[in-house]
Structure formats: structure tokens, C-alpha cells
C-alpha atoms as a PDB file:
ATOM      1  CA  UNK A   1     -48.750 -21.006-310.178  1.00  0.00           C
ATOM      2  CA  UNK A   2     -45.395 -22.652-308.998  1.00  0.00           C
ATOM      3  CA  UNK A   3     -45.087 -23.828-304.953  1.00  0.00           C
ATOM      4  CA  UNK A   4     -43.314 -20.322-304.177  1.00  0.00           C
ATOM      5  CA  UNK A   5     -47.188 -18.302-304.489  1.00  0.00           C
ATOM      6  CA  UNK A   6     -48.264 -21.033-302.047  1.00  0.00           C
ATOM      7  CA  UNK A   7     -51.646 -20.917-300.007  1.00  0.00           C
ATOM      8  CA  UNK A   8     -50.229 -23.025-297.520  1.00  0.00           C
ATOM      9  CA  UNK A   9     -47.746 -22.057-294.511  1.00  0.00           C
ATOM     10  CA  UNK A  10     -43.866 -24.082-295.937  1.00  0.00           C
ATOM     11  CA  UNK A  11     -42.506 -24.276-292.271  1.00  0.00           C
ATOM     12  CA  UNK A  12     -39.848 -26.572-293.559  1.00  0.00           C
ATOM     13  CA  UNK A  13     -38.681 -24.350-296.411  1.00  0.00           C
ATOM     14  CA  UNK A  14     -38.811 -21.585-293.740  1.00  0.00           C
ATOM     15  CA  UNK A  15     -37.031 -22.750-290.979  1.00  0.00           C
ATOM     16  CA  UNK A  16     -34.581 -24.048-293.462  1.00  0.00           C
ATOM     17  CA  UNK A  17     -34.144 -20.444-294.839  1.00  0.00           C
ATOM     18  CA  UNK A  18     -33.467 -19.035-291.455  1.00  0.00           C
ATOM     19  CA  UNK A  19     -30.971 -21.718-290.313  1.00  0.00           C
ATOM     20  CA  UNK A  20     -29.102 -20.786-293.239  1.00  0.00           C
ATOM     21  CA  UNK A  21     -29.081 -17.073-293.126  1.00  0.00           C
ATOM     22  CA  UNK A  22     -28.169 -17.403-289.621  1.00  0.00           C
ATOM     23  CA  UNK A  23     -25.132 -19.282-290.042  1.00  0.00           C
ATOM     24  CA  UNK A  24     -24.413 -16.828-292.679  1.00  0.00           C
ATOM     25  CA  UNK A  25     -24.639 -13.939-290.477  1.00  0.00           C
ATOM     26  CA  UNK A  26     -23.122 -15.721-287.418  1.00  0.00           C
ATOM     27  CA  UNK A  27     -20.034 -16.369-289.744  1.00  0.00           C
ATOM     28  CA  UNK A  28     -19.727 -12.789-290.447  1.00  0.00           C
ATOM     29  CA  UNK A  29     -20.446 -12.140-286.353  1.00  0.00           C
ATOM     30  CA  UNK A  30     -17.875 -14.678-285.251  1.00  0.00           C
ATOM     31  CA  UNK A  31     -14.090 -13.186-285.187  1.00  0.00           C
ATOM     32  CA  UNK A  32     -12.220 -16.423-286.162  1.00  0.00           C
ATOM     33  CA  UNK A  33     -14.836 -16.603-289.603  1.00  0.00           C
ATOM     34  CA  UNK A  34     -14.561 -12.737-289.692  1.00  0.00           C
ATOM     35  CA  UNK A  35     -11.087 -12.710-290.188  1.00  0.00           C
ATOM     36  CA  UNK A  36     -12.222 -14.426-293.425  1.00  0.00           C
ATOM     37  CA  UNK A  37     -14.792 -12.129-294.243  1.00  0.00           C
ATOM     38  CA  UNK A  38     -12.425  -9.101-293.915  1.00  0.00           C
ATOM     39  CA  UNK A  39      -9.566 -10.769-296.163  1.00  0.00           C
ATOM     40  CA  UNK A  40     -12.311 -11.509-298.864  1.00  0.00           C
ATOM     41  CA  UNK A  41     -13.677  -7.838-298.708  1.00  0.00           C
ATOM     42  CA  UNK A  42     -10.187  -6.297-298.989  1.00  0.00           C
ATOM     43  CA  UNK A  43      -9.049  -8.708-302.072  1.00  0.00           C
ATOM     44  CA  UNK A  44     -12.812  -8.426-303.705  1.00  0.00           C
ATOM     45  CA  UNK A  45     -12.241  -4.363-303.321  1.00  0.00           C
ATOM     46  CA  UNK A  46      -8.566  -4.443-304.885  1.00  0.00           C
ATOM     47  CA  UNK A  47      -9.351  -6.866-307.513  1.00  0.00           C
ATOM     48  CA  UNK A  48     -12.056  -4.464-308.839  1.00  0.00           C
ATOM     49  CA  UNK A  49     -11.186  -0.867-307.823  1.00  0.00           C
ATOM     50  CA  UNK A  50      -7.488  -0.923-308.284  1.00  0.00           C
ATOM     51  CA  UNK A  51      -7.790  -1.349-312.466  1.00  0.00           C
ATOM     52  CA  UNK A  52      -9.809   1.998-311.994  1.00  0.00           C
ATOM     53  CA  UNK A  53      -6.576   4.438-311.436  1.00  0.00           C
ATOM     54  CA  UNK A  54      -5.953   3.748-314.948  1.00  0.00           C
ATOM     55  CA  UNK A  55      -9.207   6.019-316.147  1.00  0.00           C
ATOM     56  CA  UNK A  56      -9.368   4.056-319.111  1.00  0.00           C
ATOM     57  CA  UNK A  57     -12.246   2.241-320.265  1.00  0.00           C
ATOM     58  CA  UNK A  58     -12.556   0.123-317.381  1.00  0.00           C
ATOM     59  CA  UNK A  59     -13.202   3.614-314.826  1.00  0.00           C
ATOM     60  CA  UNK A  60     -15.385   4.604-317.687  1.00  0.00           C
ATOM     61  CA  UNK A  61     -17.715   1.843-317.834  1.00  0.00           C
ATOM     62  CA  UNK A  62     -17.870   1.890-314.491  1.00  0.00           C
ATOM     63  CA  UNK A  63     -18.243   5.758-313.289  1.00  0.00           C
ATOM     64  CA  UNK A  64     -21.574   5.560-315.953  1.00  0.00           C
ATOM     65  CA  UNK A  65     -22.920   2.577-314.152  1.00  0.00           C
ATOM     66  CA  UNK A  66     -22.554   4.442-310.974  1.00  0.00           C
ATOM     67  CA  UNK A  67     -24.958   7.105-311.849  1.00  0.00           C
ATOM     68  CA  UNK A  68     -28.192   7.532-310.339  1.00  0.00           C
ATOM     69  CA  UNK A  69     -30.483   7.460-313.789  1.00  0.00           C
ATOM     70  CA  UNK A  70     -28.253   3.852-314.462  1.00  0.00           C
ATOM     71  CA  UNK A  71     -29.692   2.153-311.248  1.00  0.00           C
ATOM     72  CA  UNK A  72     -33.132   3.716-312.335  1.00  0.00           C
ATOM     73  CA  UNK A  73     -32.580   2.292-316.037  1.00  0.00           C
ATOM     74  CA  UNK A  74     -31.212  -1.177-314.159  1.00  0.00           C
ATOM     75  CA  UNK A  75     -34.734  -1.029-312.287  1.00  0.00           C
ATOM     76  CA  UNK A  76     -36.710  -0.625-315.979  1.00  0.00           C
ATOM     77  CA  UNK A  77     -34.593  -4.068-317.385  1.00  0.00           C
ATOM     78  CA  UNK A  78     -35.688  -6.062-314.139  1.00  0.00           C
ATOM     79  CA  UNK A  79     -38.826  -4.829-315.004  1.00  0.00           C
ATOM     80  CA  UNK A  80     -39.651  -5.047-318.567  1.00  0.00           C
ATOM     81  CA  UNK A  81     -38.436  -9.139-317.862  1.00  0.00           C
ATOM     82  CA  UNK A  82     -41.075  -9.522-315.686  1.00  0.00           C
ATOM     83  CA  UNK A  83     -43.591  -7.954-317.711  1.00  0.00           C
ATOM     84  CA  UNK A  84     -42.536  -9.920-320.953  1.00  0.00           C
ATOM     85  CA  UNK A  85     -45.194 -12.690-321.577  1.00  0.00           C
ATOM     86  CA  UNK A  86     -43.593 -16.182-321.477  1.00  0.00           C
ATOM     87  CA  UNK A  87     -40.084 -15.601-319.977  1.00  0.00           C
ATOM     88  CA  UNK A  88     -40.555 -15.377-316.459  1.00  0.00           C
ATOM     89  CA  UNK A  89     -44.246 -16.069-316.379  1.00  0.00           C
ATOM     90  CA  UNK A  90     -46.835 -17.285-318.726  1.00  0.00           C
ATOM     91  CA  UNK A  91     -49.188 -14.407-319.837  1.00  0.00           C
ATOM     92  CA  UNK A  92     -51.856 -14.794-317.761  1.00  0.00           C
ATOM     93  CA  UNK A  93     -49.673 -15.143-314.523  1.00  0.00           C
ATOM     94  CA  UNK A  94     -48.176 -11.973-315.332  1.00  0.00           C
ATOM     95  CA  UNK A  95     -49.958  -9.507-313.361  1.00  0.00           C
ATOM     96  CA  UNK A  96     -49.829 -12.191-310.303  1.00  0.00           C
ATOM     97  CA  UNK A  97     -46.582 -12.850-310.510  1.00  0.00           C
ATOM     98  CA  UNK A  98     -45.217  -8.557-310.440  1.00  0.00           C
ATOM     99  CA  UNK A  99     -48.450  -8.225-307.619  1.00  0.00           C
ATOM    100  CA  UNK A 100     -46.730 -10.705-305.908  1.00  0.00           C
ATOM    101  CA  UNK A 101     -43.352  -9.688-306.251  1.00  0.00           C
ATOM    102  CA  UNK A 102     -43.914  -6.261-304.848  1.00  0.00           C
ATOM    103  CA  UNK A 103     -45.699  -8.257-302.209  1.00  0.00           C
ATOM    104  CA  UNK A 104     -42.107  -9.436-301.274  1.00  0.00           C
ATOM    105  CA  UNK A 105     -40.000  -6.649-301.508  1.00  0.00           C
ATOM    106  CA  UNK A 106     -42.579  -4.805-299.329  1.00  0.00           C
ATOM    107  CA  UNK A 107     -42.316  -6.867-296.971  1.00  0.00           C
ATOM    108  CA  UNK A 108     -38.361  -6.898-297.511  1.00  0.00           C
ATOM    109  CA  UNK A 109     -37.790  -3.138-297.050  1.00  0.00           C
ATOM    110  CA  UNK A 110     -39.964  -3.351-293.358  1.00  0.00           C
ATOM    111  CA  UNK A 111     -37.651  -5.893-292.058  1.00  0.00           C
ATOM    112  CA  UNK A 112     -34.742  -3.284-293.518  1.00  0.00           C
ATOM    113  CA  UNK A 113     -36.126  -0.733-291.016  1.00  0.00           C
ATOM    114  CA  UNK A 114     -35.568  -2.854-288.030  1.00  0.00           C
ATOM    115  CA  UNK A 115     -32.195  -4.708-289.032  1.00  0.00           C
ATOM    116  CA  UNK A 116     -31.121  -1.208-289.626  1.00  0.00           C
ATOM    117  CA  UNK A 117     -31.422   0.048-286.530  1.00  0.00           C
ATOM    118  CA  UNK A 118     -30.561  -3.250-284.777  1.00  0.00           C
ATOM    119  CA  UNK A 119     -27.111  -3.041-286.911  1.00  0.00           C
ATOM    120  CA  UNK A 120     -26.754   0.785-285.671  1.00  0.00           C
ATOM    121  CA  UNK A 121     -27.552  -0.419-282.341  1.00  0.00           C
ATOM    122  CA  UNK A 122     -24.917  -3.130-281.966  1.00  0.00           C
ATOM    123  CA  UNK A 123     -22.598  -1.423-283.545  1.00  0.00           C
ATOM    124  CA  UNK A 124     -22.146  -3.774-286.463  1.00  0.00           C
ATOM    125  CA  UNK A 125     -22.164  -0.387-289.061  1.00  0.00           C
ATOM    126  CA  UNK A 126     -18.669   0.475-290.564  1.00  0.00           C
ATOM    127  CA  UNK A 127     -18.051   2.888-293.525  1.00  0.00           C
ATOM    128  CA  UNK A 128     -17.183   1.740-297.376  1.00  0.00           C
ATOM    129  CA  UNK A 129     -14.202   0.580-298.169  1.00  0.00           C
ATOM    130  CA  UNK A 130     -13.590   3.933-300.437  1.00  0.00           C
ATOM    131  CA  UNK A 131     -13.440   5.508-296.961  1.00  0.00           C
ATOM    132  CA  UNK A 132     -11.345   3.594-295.080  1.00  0.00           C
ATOM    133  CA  UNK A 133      -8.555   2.255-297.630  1.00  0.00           C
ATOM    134  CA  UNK A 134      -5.410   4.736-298.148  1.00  0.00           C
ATOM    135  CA  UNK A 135      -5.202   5.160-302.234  1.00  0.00           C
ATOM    136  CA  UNK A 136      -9.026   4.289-303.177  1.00  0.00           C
ATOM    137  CA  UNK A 137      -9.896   5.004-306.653  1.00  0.00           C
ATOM    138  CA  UNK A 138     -12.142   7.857-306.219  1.00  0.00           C
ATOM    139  CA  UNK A 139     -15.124   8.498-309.328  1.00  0.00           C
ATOM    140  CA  UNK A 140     -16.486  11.404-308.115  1.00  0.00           C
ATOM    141  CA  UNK A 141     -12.719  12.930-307.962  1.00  0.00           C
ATOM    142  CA  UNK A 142     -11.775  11.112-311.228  1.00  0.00           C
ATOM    143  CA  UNK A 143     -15.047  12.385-312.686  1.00  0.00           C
ATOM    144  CA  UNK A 144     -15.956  15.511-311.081  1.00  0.00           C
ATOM    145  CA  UNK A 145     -18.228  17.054-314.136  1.00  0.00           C
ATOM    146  CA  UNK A 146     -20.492  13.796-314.010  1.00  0.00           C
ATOM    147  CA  UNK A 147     -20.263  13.756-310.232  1.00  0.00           C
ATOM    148  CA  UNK A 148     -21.726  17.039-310.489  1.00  0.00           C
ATOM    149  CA  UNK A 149     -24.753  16.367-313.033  1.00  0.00           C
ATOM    150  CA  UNK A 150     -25.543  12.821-312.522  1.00  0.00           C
ATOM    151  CA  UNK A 151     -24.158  11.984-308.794  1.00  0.00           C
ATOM    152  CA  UNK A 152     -22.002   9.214-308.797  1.00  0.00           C
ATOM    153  CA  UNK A 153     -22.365   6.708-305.877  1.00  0.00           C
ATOM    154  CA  UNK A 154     -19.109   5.924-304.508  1.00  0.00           C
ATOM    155  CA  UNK A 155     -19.021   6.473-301.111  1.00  0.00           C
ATOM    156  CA  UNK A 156     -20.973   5.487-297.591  1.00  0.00           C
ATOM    157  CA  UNK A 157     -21.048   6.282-293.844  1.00  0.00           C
ATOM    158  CA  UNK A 158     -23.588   3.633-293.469  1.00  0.00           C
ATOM    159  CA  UNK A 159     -22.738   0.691-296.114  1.00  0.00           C
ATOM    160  CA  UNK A 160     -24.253  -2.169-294.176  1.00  0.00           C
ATOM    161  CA  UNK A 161     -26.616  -4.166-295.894  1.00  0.00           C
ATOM    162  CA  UNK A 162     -26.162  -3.501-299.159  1.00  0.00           C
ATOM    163  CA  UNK A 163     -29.494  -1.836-300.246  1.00  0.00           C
ATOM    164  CA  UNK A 164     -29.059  -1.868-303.686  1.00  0.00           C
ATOM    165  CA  UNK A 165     -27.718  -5.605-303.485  1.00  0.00           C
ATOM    166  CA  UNK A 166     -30.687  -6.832-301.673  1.00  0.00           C
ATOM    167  CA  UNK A 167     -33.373  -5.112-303.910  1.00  0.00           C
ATOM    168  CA  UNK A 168     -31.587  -7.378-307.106  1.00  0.00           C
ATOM    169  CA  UNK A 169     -30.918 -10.185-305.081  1.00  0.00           C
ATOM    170  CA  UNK A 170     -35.056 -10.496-304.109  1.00  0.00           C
ATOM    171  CA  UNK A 171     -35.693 -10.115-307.464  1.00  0.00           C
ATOM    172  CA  UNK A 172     -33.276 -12.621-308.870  1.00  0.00           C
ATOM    173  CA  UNK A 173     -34.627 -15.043-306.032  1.00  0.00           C
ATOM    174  CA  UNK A 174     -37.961 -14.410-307.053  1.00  0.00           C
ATOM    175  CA  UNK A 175     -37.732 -14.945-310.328  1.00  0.00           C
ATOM    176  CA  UNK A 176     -35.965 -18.218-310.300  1.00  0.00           C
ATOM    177  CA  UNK A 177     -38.585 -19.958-308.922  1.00  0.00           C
ATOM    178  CA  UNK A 178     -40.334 -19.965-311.802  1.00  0.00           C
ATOM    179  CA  UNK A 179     -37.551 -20.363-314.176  1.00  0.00           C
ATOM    180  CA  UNK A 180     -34.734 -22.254-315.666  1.00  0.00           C
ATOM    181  CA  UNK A 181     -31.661 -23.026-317.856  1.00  0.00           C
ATOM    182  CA  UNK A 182     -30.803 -19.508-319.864  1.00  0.00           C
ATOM    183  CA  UNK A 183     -33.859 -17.580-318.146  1.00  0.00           C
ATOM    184  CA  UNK A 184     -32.361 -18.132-314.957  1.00  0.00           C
ATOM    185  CA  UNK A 185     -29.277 -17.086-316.369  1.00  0.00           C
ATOM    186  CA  UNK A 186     -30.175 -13.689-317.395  1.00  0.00           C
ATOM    187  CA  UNK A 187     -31.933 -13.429-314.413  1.00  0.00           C
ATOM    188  CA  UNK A 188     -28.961 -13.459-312.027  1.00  0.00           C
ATOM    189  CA  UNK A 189     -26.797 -12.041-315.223  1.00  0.00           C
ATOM    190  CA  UNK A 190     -28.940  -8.606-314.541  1.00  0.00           C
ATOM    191  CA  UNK A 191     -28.259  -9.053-310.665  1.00  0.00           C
ATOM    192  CA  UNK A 192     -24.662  -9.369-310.730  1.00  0.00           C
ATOM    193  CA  UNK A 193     -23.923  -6.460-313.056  1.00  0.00           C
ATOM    194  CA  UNK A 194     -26.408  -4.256-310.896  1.00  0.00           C
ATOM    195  CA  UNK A 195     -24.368  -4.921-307.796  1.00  0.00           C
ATOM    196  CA  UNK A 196     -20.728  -4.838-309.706  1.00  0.00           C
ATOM    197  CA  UNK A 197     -20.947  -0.855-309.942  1.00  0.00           C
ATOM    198  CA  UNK A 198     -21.537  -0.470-306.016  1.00  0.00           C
ATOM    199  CA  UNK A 199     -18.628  -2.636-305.308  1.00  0.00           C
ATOM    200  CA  UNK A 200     -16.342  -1.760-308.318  1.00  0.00           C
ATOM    201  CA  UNK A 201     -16.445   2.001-307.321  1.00  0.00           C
ATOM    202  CA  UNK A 202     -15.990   1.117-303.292  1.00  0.00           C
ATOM    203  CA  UNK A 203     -19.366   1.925-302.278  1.00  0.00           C
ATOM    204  CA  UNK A 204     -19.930  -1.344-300.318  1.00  0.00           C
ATOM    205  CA  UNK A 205     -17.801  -3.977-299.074  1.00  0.00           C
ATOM    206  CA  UNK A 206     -18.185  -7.670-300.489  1.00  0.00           C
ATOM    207  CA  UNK A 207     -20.080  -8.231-297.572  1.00  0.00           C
ATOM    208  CA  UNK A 208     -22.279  -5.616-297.857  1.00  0.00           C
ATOM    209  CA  UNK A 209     -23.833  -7.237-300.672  1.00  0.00           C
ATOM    210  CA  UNK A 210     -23.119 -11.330-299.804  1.00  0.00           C
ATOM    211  CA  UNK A 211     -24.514 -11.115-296.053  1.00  0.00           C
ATOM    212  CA  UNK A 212     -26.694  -8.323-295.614  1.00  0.00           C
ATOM    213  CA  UNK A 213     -27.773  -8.249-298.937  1.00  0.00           C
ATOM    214  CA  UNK A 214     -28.866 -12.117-299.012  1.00  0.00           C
ATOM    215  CA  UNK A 215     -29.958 -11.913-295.380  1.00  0.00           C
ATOM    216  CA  UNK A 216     -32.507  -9.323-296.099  1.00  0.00           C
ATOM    217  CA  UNK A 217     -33.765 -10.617-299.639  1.00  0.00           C
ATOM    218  CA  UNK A 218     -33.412 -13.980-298.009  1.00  0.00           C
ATOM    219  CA  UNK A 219     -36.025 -12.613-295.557  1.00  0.00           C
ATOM    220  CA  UNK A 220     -38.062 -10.898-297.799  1.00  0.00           C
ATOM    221  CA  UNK A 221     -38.528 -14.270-299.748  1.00  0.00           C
ATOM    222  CA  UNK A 222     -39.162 -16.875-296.823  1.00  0.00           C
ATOM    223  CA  UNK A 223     -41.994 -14.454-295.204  1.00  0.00           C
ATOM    224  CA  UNK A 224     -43.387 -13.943-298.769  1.00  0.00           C
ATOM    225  CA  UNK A 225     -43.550 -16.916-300.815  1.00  0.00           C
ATOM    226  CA  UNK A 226     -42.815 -19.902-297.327  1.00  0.00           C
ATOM    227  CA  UNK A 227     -46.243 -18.122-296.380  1.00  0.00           C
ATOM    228  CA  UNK A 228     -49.300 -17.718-297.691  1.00  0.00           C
ATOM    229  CA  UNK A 229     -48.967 -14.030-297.937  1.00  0.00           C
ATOM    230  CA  UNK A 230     -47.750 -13.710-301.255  1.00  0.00           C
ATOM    231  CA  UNK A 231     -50.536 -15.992-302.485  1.00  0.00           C
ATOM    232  CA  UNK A 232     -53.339 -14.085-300.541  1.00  0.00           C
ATOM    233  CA  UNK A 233     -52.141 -10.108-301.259  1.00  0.00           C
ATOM    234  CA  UNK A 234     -51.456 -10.557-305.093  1.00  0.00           C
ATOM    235  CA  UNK A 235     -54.761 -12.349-305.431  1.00  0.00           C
ATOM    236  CA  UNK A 236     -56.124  -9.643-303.227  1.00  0.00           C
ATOM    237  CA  UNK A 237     -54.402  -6.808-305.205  1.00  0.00           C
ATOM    238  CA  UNK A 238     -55.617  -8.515-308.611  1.00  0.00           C
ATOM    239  CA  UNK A 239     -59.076  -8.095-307.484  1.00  0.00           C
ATOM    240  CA  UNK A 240     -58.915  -4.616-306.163  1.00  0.00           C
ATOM    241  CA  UNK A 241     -57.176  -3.322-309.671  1.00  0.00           C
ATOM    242  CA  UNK A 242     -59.433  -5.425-312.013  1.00  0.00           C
ATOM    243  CA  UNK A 243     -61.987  -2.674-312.673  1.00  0.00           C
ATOM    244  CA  UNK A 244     -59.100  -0.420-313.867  1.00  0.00           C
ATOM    245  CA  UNK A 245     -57.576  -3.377-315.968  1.00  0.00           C
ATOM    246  CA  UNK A 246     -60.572  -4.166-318.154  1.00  0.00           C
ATOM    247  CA  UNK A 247     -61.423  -1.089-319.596  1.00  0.00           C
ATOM    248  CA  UNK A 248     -57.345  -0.349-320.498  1.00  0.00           C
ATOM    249  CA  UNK A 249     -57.463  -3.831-321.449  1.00  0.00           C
ATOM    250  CA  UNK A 250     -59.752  -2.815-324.243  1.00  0.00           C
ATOM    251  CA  UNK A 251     -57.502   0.260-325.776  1.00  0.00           C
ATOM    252  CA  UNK A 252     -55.256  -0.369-328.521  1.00  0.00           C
ATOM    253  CA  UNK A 253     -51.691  -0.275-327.248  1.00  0.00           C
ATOM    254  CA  UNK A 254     -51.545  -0.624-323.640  1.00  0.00           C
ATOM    255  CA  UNK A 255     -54.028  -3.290-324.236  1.00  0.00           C
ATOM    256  CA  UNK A 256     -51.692  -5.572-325.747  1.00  0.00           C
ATOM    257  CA  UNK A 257     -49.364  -6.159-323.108  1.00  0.00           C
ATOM    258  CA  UNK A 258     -50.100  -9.312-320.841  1.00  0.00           C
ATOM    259  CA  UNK A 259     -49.694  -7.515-317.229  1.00  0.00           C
ATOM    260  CA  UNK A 260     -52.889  -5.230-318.462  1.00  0.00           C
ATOM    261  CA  UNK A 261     -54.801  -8.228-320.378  1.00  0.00           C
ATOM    262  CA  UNK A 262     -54.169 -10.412-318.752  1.00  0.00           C
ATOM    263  CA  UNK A 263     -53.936 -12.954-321.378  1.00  0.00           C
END
């Protein structure tokens, strides 16, 4: 498979990752490059949520892609492109290369635990901007029936990282390793209009998404796939699951598809 499912340690691709996620975060630490930060987040907010008071088609589009069953439907595109033979892997690296993947968010959502509570602890959590900016545009008050039934996410106490962000931004990351041209294209396509709910509706703040968000999938991806333990688990995972694979391998329809075949 490509370098990034590598049985080899990368220390040069990984200290390279963590220099630059540091200066990332130490840009966003910093007050003279925070000022920066917070001028972004404000303009990024008002350039996207402000259209919204109209509650035309733009709040429309926008309070459905802020329901709960969309970010669960978002989750099925991501992926049914994995899983499709010969656009992000060939078919017999299919099963390998979702094994490995979930090797990599794993390992992702541990290091969320402890940057969590290391953001609580230094006091680097703020609210959304939805909750802090006089004259938001509100969904769940513009929408209050689908509020209601399908939960609109609009709204955090806690909004750094950006969760949501950093689950689409590993997977976008992951996936470009072993593509290019249009594939990668669609690939971050997917990623961006996952993420543009969150921030259109004032759940998170640009920065939410653009350093927490890449610091944590960032992670996720340099302890992965700059390390053999990508490499070793999905190989290790393949072998554990192979005795259930070959007899569904042989039944007529969920036979066919390459992450069961194999082929």
C-alpha cells in the first residue's frame, strides 16, 4: 500500500507534523496572533450566519444540514467512498485501508480525551459564537418544529476543538494519501460541506474547526500512519475478521462488494 500504512517508524514526517501543529496552536495561544484569530472568527461567523435572518433558502439549506440524522447521513457518504472499489483504494486494499482508518481515528478520539481536559484545565474553553454575539441567527428559534423532532445543532458551552471538524478532517487527510486530482477533490469537497453547517449555524467558531480540529486529526494521522501502528493493527484486524469474511464472501449480494471479498 502507499508510504502512509508504513511498517517503519517516519520520525521525519512526524516531527515535521508536530512542529507544524504547534506553531498552529501557539499562533492561536499567542495574544498579538490571537488578535488575528478572533477578527477571522468574527468575520467567518458574519459572513455565513448573517444571510440566515433572511429564512429563505439559504436558513433552509442550512437548518436541514444541522440535523442530527444529516451528520449521520454525512458519515454514510464518507463511508460508502471508502468502500467503493477503485476510488480511494484498489479492491483488494479495501478492507485494509477502512481497518486502518478506524485505526486512526481511534487513536484520534483518545488524544481528544486528554486535550479536552487539558483545554478545560487551562482555561482555553469559550462558548460558540451563537452564544456570545448580540443578534445571532438562531435555527432552533427560527425552526422550532424541526428543533423539536430532529435537534438542530446550533449552540455550545464547550465548542473547542471542533469535534465534528476533526472527525472529517482525519478522514479527508486519510484519504488523500492515496489519492489525487478530482478524487482528492471530492474528498475534501465532502469535508468542507460537513463542517459548513456547524459554522454556518454558530455552533463553532472558525477556529474551532481550523486549530483544534486540524490539531487533533493532525494527531490522529502522525501517530497512525508516521508509525507503524496503522500498518500492524489493520493487518492484525484483517486477520482476526477473515474467518467471518470468507464465508459472507461466498453469499450472493454482500459478497460482491470489495471490503467483504476482498477482491
Amino acid at each position: 500500500m502507499h508510504l502512509a500504512l508504513n511498517a517503519q517508524w517516519r520520525p521525519r514526517a512526524l516531527i515535521i507534523s508536530h512542529l507544524l501543529i504547534a506553531l498552529l496552536f501557539a499562533s492561536w495561544l499567542w495574544p498579538v496572533t490571537r488578535l488575528y484569530w478572533n477578527q477571522f472568527d468574527v468575520w467567518l461567523f458574519h459572513l455565513l450566519n448573517d444571510p440566515v435572518h433572511a429564512a429563505g433558502l439559504w436558513a433552509h439549506i442550512w437548518a436541514i444540514g444541522s440535523m442530527r440524522p444529516v451528520d449521520a447521513g454525512v458519515g454514510v457518504v464518507m463511508l460508502a467512498i471508502m468502500l467503493r472499489a477503485g476510488l480511494i483504494f484498489p479492491a483488494n486494499q479495501v478492507r485494509t485501508g477502512l481497518y486502518a482508518f478506524l485505526v486512526a481515528l481511534i487513536v484520534m478520539l483518545l488524544m481528544r480525551v486528554g486535550f479536552s481536559d487539558l483545554v478545560e484545565y487551562m482555561g482555553w474553553q469559550h462558548a460558540s459564537p451563537s452564544l456570545q454575539i448580540d443578534g445571532s441567527a438562531r435555527l432552533t428559534e427560527m425552526f422550532p418544529a424541526w428543533e423539536e423532532r430532529w435537534d438542530l445543532k446550533d449552540s455550545a458551552s464547550r465548542s473547542f476543538p471542533g469535534d465534528h471538524a476533526s472527525v472529517l478532517m482525519i478522514w479527508a487527510m486519510f484519504c488523500s494519501f492515496f489519492v489525487s486530482g478530482w478524487r482528492r477533490l471530492l474528498v475534501w469537497t465532502v469535508a468542507v460541506v460537513g463542517m459548513l453547517p456547524r459554522l454556518v449555524a454558530g455552533a463553532h467558531w472558525g477556529a474551532d474547526a481550523l486549530v483544534g480540529g486540524v490539531l487533533l486529526s493532525v494527531l490522529g494521522i502522525a501517530w497512525s500512519c508516521y508509525t507503524p501502528l496503522a500498518y500492524r493493527a489493520s493487518a492484525a484486524i484483517e486477520r482476526a475478521t477473515a474467518p467471518l469474511m470468507r464465508p459472507l464472501a461466498r453469499l450472493p449480494v454482500i459478497g460482491a462488494f470489495a471490503v467483504v471479498s476482498g477482491r
